[in-house]
Protein backbone atom coordinates (compact mmCIF):
# COMPACT_ATOMS: atom_id res chain seq x y z
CA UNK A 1 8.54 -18.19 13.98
CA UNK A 2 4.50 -18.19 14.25
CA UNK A 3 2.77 -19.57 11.39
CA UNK A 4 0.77 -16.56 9.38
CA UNK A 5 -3.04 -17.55 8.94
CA UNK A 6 -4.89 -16.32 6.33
CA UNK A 7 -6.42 -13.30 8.27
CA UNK A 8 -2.60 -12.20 8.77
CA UNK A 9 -1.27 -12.37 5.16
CA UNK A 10 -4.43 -10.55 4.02
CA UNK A 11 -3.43 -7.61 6.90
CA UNK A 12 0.59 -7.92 5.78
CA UNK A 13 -0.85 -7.87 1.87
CA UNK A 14 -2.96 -4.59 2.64
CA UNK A 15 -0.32 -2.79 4.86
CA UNK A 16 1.86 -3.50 1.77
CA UNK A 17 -0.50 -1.97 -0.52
CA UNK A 18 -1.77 1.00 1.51
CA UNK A 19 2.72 1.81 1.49
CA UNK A 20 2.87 1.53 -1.77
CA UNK A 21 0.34 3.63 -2.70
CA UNK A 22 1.25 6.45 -0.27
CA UNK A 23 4.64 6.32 -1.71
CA UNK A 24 3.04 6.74 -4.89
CA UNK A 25 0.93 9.26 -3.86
CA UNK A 26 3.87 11.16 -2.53
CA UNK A 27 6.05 10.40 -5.39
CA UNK A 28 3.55 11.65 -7.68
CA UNK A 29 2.53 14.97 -5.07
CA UNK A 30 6.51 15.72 -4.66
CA UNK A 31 7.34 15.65 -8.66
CA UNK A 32 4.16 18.07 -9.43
CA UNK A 33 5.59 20.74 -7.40
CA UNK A 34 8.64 20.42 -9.01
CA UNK A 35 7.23 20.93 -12.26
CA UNK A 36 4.69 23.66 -11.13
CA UNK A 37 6.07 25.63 -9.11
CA UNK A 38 8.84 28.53 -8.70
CA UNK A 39 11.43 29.95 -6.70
CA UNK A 40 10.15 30.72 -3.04
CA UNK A 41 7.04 28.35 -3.37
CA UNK A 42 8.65 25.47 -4.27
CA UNK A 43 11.11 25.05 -2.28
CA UNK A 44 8.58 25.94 0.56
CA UNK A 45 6.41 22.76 -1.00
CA UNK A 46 9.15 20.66 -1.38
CA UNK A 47 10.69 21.36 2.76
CA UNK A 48 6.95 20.41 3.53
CA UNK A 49 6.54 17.34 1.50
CA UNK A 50 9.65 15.75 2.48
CA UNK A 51 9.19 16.37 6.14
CA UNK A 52 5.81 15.55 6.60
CA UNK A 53 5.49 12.90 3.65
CA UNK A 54 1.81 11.69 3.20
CA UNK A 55 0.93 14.75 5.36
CA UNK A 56 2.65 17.45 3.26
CA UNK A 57 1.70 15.99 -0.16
CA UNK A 58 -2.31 15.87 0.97
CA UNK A 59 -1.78 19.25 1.93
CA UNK A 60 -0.65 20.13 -1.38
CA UNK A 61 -3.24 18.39 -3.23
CA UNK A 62 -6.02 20.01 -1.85
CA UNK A 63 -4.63 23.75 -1.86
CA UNK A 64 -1.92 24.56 -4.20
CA UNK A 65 -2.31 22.15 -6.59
CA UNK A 66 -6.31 22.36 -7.02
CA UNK A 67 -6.37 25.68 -6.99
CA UNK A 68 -3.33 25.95 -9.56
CA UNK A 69 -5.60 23.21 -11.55
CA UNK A 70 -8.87 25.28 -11.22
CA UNK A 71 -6.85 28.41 -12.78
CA UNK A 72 -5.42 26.39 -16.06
CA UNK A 73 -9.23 25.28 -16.15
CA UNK A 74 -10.11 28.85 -16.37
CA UNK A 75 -7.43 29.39 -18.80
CA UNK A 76 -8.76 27.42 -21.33
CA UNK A 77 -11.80 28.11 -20.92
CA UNK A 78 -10.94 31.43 -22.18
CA UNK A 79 -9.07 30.33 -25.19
CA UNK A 80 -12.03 28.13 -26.38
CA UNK A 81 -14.70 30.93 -26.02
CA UNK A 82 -12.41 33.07 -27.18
């Protein structure tokens, strides 16, 4: 087995990292639209995020999930102002 220099654990210890965070990521992506969503949608969002994994849960984060975000923003909003 080749010896690992320093260079090559620092790579190994970043691919690590950058995995575990896209799991994460996706994890975290996967369990929103679980929570957020209904019927038609989220089964949609979940088929999506499962098949393309980092793919499909970017895709939700920046469209369903902002926008579904920006809305509950606008929500309270209202409430406070009355």
């Amino acid at each position: 087995m080749p010896e690992m220099g320093a260079g090559g654990f620092l790579l190994l210890l970043l691919e690590i990292s950058l995995g575990v965070l896209a799991l994460v990521f996706w994890y975290t992506m996967f369990k929103d639209n679980r929570k957020a969503n209904e019927g038609y949608s989220r089964y949609m969002w979940s088929i999506l995020i499962v098949v393309l994994p980092v793919l499909g849960a970017a895709v939700y984060f920046f469209t369903a999930r902002k926008s579904r975000l920006a809305k509950e923003m606008a929500e309270l909003e209202q409430d406070v102002n009355g």
